[in-house]
C-alpha atoms as a PDB file:
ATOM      1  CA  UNK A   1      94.604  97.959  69.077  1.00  0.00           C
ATOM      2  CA  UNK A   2      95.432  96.082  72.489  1.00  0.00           C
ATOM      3  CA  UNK A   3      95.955  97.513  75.670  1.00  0.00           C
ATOM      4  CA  UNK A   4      96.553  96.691  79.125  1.00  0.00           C
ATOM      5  CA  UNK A   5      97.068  98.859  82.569  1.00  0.00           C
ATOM      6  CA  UNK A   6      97.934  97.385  85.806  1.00  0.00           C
ATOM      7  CA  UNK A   7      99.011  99.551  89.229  1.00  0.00           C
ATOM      8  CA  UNK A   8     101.855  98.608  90.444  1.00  0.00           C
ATOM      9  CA  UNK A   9     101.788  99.615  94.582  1.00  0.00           C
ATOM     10  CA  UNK A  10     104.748 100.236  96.684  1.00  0.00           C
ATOM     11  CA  UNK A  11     105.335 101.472 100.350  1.00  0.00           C
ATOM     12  CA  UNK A  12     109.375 101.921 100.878  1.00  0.00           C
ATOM     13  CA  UNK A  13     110.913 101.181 104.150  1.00  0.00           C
ATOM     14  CA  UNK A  14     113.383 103.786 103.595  1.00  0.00           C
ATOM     15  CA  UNK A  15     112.914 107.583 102.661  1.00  0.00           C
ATOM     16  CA  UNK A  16     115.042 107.016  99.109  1.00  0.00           C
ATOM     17  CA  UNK A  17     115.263 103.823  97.374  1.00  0.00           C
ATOM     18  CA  UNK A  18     115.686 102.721  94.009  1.00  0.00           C
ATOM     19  CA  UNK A  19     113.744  99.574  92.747  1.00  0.00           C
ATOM     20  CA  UNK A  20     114.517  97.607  89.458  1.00  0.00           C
ATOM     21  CA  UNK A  21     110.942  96.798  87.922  1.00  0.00           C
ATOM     22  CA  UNK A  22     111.774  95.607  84.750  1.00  0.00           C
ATOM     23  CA  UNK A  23     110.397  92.064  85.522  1.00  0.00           C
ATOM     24  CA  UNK A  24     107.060  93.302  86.800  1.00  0.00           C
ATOM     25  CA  UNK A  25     106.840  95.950  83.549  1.00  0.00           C
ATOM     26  CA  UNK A  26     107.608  92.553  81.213  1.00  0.00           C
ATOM     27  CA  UNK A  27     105.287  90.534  83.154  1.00  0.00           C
ATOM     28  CA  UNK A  28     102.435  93.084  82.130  1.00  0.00           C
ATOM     29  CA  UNK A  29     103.660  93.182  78.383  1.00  0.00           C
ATOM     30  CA  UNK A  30     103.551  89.361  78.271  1.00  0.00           C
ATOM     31  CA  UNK A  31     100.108  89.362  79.663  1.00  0.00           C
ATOM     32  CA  UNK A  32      98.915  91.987  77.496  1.00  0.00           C
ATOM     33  CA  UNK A  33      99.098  90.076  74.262  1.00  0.00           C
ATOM     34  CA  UNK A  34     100.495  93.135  72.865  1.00  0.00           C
ATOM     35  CA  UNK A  35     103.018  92.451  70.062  1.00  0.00           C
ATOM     36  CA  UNK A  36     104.063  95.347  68.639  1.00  0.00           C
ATOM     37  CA  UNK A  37     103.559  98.889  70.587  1.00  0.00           C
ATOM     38  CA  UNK A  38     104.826 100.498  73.781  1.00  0.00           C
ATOM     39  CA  UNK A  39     104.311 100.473  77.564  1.00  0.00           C
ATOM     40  CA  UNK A  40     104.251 103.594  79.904  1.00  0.00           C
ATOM     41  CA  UNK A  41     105.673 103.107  82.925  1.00  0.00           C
ATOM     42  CA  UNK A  42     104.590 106.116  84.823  1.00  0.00           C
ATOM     43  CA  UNK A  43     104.850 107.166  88.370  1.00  0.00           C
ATOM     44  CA  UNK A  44     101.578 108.567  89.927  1.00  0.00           C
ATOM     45  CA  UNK A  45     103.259 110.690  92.823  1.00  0.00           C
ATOM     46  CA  UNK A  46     105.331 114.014  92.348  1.00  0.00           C
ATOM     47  CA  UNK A  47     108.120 112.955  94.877  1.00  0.00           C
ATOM     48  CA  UNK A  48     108.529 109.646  93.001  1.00  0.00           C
ATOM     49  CA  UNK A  49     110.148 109.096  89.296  1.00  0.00           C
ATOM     50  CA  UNK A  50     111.045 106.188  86.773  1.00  0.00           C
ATOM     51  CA  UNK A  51     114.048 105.973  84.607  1.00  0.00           C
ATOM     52  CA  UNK A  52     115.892 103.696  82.505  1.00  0.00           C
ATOM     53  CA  UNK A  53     119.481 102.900  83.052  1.00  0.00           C
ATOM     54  CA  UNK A  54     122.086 100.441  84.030  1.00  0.00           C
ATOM     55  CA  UNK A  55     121.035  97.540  87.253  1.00  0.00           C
ATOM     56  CA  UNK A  56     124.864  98.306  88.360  1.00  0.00           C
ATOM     57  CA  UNK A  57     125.022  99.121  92.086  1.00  0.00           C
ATOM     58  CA  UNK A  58     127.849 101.739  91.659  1.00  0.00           C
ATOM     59  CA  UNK A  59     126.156 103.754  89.484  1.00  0.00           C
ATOM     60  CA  UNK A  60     122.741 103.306  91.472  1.00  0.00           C
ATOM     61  CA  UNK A  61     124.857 105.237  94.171  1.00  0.00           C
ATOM     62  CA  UNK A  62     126.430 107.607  91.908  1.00  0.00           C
ATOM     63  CA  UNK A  63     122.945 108.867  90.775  1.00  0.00           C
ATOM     64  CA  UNK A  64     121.304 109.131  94.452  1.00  0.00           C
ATOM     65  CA  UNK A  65     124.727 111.100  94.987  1.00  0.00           C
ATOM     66  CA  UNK A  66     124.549 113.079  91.877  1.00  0.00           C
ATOM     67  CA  UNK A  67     120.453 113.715  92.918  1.00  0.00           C
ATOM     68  CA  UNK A  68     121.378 114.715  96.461  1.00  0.00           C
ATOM     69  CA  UNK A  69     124.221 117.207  95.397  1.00  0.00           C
ATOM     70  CA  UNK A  70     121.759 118.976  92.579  1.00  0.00           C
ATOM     71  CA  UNK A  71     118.893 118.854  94.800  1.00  0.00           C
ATOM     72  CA  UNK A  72     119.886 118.208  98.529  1.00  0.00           C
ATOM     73  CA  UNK A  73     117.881 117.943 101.736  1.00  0.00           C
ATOM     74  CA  UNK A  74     117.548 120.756 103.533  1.00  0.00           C
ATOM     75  CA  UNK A  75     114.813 122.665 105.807  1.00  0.00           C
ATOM     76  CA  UNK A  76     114.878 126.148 104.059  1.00  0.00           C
ATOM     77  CA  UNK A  77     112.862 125.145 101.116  1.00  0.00           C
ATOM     78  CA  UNK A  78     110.029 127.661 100.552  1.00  0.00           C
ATOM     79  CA  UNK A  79     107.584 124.661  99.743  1.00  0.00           C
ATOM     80  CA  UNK A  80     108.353 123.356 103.863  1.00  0.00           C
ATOM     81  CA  UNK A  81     106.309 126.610 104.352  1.00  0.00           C
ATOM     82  CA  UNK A  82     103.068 124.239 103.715  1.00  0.00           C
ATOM     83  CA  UNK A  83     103.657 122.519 106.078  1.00  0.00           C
ATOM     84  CA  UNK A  84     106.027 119.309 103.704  1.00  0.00           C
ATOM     85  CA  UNK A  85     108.855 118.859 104.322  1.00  0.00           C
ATOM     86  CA  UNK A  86     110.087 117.138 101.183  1.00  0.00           C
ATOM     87  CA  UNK A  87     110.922 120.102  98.950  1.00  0.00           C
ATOM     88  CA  UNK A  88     113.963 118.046  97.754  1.00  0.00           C
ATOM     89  CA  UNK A  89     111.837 115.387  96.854  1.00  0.00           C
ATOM     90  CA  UNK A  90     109.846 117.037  94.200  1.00  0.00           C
ATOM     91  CA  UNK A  91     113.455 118.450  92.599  1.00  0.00           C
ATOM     92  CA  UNK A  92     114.719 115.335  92.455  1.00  0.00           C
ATOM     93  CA  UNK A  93     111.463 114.056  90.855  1.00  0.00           C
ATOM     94  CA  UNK A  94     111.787 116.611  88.688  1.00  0.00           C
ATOM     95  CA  UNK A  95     115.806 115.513  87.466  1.00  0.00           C
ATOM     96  CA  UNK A  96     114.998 112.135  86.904  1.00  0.00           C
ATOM     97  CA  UNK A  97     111.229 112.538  85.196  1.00  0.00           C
ATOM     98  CA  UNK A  98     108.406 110.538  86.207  1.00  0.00           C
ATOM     99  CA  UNK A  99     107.690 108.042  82.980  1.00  0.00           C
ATOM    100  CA  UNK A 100     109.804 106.718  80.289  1.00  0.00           C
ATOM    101  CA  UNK A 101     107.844 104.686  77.361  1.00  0.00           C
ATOM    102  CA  UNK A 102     110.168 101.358  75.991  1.00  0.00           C
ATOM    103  CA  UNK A 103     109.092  99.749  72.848  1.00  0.00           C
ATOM    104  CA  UNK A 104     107.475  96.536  72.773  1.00  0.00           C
ATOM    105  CA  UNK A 105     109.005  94.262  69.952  1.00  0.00           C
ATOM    106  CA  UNK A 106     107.739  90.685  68.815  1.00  0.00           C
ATOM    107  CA  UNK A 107     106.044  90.648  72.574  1.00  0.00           C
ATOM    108  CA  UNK A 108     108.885  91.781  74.286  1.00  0.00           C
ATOM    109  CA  UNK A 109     110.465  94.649  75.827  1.00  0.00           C
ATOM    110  CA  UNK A 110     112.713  96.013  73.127  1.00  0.00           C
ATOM    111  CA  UNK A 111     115.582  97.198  75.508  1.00  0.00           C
ATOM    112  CA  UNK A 112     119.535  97.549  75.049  1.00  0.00           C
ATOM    113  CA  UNK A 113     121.445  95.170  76.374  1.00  0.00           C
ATOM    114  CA  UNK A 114     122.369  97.036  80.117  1.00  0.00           C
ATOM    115  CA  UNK A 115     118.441  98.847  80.168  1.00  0.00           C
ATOM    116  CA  UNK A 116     116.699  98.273  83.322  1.00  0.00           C
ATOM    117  CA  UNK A 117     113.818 100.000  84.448  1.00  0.00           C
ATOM    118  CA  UNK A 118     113.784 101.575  87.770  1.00  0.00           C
ATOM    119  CA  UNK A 119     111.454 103.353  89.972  1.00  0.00           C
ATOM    120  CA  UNK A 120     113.109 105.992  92.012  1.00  0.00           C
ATOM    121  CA  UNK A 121     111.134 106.784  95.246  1.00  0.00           C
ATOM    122  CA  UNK A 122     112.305 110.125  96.951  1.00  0.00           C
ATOM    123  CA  UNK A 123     110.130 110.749  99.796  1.00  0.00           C
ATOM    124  CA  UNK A 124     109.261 107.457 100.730  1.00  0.00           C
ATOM    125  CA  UNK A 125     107.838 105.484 103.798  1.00  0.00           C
ATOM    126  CA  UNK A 126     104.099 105.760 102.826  1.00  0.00           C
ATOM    127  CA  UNK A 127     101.980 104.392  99.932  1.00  0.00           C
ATOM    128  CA  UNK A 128     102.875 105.283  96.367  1.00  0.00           C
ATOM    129  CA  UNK A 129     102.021 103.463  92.902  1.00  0.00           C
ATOM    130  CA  UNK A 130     103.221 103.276  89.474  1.00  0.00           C
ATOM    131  CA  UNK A 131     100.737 102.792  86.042  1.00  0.00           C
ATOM    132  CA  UNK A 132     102.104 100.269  82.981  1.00  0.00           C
ATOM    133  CA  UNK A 133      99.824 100.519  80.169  1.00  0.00           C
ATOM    134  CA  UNK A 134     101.018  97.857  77.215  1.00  0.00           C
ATOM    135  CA  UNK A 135      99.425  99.207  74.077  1.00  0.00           C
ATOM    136  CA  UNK A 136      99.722  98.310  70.706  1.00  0.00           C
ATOM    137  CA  UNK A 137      98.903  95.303  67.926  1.00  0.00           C
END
């Protein structure tokens, strides 16, 4: 069996943002030499998450919507007790999950035809990263 891991690093200008890494994530696949398998695409942070969905920019602001009505800012959160003050953060983490696995097929990323992968930072403005590890045949 093959595998491969790189660290993908990012440090948002903006508290929320939502960043299409599908290139990167099939980048590392093509490196890998893997053929037939999976990657992980997993974010490292508990205010942070990946998903897979449509690279459409309505519905990218119909899910931060949809994330900020389930889970919305506020300053009552019991966890701003510790001193954070990103209780939302780690809800909306929570909604959206924080790794997907996508097939790898004949050396490629064996997505549908709209798939993108996306990582969704919630509590941005400081240093965060994101694991891929390719493995397979």
């Amino acid at each position: 069996m093959k595998s491969a891991t790189e660290y993908l690093w990012f440090n948002t200008p903006r508290q929320r943002e939502f960043i299409n890494i599908t290139d990167r994530v099939e980048d590392l696949v093509r490196r890998s030499g893997v053929s037939e398998g999976f990657v992980l695409v997993s974010a490292m942070h508990i205010t942070a998450g990946v998903y897979v969905n449509d690279a459409e920019a309505g519905l990218i602001a119909d899910i931060e919507e949809w994330l900020e009505h389930l889970a919305p800012y506020r300053p009552d959160y019991r966890h701003h007790a510790t001193g954070e003050s990103n209780g939302d953060a780690h809800l909306k983490s929570l909604l959206v999950h924080h790794q997907v696995i996508v097939p790898i097929t004949s050396g490629r990323l064996d997505l549908g035809p709209w798939q993108q992968v996306y990582y969704a930072e919630f509590d941005g403005q400081r240093r965060k990263r994101v694991i891929l590890k390719a493995m397979g045949e």
